[in-house]
C-alpha atoms as a PDB file:
ATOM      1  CA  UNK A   1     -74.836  20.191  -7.066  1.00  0.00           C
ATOM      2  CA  UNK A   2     -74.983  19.067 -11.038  1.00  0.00           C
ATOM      3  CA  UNK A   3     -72.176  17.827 -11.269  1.00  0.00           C
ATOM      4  CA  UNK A   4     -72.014  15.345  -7.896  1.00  0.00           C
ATOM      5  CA  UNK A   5     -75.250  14.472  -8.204  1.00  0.00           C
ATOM      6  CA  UNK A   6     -74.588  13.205 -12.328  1.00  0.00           C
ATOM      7  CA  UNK A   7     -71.469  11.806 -10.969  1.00  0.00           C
ATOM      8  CA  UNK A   8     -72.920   9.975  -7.998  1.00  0.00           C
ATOM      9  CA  UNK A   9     -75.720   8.770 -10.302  1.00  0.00           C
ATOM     10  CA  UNK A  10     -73.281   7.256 -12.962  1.00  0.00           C
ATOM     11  CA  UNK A  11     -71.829   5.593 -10.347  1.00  0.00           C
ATOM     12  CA  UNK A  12     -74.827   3.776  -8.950  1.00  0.00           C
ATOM     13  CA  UNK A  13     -75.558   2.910 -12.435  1.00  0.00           C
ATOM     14  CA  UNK A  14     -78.510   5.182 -13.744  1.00  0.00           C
ATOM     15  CA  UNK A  15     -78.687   7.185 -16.971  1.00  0.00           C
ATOM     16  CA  UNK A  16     -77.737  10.768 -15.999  1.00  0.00           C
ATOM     17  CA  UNK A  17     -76.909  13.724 -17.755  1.00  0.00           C
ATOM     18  CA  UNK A  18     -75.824  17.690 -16.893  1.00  0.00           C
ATOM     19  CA  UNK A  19     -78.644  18.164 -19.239  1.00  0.00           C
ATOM     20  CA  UNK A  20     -81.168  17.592 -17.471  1.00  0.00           C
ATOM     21  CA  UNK A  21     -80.090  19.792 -14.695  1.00  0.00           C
ATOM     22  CA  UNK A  22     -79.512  22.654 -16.660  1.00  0.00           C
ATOM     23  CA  UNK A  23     -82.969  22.329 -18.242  1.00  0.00           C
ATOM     24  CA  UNK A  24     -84.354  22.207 -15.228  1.00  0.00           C
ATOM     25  CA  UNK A  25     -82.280  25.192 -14.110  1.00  0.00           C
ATOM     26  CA  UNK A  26     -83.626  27.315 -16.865  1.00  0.00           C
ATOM     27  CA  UNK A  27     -87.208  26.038 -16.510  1.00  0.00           C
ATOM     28  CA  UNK A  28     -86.840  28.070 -12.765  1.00  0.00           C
ATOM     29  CA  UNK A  29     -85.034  30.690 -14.260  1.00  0.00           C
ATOM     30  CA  UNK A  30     -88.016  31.268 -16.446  1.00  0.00           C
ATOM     31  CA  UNK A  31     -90.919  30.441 -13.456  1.00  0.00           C
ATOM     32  CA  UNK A  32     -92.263  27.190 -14.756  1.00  0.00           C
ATOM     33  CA  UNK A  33     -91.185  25.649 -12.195  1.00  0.00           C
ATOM     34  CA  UNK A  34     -89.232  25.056  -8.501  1.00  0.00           C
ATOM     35  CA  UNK A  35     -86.763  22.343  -8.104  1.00  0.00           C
ATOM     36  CA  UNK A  36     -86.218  21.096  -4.683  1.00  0.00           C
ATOM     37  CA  UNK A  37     -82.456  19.656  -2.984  1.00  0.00           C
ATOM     38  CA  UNK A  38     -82.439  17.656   0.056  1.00  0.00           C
ATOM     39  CA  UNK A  39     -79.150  17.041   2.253  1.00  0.00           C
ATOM     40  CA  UNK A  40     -78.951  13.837   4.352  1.00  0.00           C
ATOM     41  CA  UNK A  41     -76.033  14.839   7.190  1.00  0.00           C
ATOM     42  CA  UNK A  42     -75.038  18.063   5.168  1.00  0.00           C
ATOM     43  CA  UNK A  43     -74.511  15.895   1.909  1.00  0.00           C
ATOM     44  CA  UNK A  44     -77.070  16.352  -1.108  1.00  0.00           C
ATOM     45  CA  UNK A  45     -78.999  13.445  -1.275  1.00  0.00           C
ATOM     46  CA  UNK A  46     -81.937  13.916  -3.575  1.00  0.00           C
ATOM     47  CA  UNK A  47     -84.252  16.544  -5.501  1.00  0.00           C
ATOM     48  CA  UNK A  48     -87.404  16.866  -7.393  1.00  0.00           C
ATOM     49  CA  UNK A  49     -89.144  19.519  -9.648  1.00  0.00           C
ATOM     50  CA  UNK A  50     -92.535  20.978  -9.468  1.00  0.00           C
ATOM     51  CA  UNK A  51     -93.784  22.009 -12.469  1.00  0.00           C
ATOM     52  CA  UNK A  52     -96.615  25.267 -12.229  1.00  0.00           C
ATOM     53  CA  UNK A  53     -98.786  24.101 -15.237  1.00  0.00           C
ATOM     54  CA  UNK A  54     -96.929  20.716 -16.949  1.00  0.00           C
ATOM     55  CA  UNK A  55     -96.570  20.671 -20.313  1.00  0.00           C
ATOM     56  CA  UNK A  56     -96.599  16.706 -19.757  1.00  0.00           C
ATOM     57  CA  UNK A  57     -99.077  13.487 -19.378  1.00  0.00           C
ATOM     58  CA  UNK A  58    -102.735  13.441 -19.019  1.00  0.00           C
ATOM     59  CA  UNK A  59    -102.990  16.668 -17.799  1.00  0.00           C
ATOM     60  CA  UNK A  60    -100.237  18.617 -19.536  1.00  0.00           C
ATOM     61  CA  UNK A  61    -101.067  22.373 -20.275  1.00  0.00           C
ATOM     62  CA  UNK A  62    -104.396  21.979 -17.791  1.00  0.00           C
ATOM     63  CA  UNK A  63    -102.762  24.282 -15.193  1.00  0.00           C
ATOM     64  CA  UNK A  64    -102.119  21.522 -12.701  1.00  0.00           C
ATOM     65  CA  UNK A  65     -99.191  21.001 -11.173  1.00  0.00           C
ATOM     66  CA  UNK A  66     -96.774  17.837 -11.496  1.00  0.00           C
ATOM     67  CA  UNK A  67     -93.960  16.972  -9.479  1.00  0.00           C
ATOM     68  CA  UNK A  68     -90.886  15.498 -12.048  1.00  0.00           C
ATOM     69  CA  UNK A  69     -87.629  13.747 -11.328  1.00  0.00           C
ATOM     70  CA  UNK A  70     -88.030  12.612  -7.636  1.00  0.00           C
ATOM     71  CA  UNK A  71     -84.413  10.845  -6.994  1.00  0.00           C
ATOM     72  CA  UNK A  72     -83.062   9.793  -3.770  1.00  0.00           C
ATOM     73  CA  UNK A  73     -79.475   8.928  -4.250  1.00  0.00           C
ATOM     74  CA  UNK A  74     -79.120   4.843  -3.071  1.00  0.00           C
ATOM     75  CA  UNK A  75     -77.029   5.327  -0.205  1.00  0.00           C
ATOM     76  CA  UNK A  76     -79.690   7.745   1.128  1.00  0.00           C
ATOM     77  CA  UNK A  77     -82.692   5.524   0.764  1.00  0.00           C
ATOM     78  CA  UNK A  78     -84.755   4.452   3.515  1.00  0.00           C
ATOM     79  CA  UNK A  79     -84.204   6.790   5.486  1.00  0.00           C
ATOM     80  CA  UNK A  80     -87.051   9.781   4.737  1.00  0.00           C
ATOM     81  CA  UNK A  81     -85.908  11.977   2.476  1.00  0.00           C
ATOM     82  CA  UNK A  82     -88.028  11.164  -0.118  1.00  0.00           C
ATOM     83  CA  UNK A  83     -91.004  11.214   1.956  1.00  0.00           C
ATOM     84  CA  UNK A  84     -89.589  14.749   2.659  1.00  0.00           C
ATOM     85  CA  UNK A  85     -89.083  15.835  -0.453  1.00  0.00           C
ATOM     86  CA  UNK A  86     -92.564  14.576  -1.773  1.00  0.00           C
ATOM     87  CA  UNK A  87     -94.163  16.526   1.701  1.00  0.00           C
ATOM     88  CA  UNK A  88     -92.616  19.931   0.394  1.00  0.00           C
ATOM     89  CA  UNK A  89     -93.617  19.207  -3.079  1.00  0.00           C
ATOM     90  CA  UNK A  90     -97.688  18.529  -2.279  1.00  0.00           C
ATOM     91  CA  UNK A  91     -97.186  21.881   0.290  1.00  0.00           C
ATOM     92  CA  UNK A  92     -95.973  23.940  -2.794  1.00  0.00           C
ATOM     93  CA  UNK A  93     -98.579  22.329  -5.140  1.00  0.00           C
ATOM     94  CA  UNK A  94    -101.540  23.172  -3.010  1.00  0.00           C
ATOM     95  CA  UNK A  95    -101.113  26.238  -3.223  1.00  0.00           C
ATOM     96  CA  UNK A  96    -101.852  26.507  -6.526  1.00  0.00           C
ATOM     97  CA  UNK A  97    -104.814  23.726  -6.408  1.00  0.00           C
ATOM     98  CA  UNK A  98    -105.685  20.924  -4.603  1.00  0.00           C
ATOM     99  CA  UNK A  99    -104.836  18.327  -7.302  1.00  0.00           C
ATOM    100  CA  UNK A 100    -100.817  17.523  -7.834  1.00  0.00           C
ATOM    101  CA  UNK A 101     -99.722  14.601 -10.487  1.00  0.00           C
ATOM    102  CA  UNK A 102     -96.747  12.792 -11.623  1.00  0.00           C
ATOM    103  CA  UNK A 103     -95.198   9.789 -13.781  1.00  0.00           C
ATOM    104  CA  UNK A 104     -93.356   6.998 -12.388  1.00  0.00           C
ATOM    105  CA  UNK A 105     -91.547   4.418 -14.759  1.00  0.00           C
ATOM    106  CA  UNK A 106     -92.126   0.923 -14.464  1.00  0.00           C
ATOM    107  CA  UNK A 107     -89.633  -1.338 -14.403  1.00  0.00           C
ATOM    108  CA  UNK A 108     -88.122  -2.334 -11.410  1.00  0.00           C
ATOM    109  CA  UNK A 109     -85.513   0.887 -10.647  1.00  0.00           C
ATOM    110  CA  UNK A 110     -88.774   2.572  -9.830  1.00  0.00           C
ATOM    111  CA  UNK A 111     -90.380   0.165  -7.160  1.00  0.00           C
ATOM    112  CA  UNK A 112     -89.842   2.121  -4.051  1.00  0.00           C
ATOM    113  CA  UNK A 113     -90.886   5.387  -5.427  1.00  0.00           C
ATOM    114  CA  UNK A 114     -93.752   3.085  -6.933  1.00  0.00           C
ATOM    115  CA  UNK A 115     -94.363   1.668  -3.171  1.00  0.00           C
ATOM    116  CA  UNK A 116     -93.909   5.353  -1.792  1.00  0.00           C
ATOM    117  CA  UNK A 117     -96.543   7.240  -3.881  1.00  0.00           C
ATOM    118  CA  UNK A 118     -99.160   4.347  -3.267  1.00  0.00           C
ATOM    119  CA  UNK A 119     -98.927   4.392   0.511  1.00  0.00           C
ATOM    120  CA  UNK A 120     -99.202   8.588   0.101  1.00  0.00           C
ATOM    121  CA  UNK A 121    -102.561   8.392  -1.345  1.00  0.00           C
ATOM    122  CA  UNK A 122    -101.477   8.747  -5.017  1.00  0.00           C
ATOM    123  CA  UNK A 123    -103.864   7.070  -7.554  1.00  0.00           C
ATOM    124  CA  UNK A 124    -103.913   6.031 -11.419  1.00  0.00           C
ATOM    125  CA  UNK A 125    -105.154   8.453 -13.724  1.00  0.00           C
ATOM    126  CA  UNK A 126    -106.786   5.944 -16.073  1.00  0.00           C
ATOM    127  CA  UNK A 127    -105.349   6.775 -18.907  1.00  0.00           C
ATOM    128  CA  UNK A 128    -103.031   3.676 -19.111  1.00  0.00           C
ATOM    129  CA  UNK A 129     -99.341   3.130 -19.438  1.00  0.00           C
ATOM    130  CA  UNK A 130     -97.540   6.216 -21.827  1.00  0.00           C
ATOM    131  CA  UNK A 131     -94.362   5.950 -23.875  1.00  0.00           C
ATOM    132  CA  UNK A 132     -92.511   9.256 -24.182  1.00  0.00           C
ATOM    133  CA  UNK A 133     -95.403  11.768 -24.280  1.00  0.00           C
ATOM    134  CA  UNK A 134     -97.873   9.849 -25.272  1.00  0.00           C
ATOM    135  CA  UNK A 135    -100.426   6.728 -24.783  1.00  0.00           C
ATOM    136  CA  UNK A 136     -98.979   3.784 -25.176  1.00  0.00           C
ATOM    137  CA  UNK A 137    -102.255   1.876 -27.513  1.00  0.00           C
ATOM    138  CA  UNK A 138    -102.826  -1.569 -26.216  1.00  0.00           C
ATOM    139  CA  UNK A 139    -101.263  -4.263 -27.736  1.00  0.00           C
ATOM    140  CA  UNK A 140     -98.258  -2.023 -29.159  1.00  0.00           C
ATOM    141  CA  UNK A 141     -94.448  -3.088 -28.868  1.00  0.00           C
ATOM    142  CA  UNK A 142     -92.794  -0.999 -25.829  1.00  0.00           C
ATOM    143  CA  UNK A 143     -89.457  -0.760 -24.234  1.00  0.00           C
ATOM    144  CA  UNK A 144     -89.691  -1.291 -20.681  1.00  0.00           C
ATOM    145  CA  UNK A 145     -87.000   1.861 -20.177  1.00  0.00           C
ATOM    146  CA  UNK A 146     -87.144   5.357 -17.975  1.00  0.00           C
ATOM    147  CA  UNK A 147     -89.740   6.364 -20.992  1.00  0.00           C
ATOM    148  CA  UNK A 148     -92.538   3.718 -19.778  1.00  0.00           C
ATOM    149  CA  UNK A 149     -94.586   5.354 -17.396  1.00  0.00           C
ATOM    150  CA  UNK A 150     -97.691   5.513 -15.667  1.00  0.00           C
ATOM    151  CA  UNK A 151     -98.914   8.955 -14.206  1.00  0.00           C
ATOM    152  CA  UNK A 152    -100.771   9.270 -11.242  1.00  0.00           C
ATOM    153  CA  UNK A 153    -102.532  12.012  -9.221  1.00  0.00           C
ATOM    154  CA  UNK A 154    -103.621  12.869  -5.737  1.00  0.00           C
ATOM    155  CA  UNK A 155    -106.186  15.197  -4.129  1.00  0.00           C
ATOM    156  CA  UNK A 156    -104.525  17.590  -1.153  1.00  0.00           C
ATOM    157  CA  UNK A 157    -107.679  18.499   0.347  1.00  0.00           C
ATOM    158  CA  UNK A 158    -106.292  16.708   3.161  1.00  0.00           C
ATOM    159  CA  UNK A 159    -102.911  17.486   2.973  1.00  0.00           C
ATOM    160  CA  UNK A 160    -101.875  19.890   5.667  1.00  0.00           C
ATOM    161  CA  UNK A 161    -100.084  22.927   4.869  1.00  0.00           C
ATOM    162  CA  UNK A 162     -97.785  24.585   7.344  1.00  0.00           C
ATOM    163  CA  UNK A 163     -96.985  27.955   7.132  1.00  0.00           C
END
């Protein structure tokens, strides 16, 4: 799926890379983490990571998990699979807690997953908006690129897990 889904990205415009993928591959490879696929009519529409103990944001290295990368391909928006994805995700983080995190950037490429996390409970950390892999001070010079981000977290007490 690496290659379609860099392909299909460059097409729709975004900033995507083999890299990545293979990263991510090796991060599984080596337990740190499960990455998720979803197909939409037996095509692969979208995917996600969750990271055991993230190395990244507010709560890097604190043994909670964080859920990285959620894309839905365009063509396949609006029509649940990220919703799906993101259920699977919280499922496979509460079983290691019942606390789950993640970044979203913040320009406007991100508003529906920005939208999406709100209305599933997901909260601001407080620790304000981070560049790269750290806190962004206030009043500092920022790009407004995929690096600008603002990491929030949810509780899964309530989430319900199926077995």
């Amino acid at each position: 799926d690496i290659s379609y889904f860099v392909r299909e990205e460059m097409a729709q415009g975004w900033n995507s890379t083999e890299d990545k993928f293979h990263r991510r591959r090796e991060d599984q490879q080596a337990g740190r983490c499960i990455t998720l696929t979803a197909e939409y009519r037996g095509c692969p529409a979208g995917y996600l990571s969750v990271y055991w103990d993230s190395p990244w944001g507010p709560f890097g290295n604190a043994g909670y998990p964080e859920i990285v990368d959620l894309a839905v391909l365009e063509k396949y928006r609006n029509r649940g699979v990220g919703n799906r994805l993101m259920d699977e995700a919280e499922v496979l983080a509460a079983q290691k807690g019942n606390f789950v995190y993640l970044g979203v950037g913040l320009h406007s490429g991100y508003g529906s997953a920005q939208r999406m996390y709100i209305k599933r409970g997901y909260l601001p950390d407080g620790s304000g908006v981070w560049y790269g892999n750290s806190v962004c001070p206030p009043y500092t010079d920022c790009r407004n690129d995929d690096e600008l981000i603002l990491y929030l977290y949810k509780r899964l007490s309530e989430t319900k897990i199926e077995k």
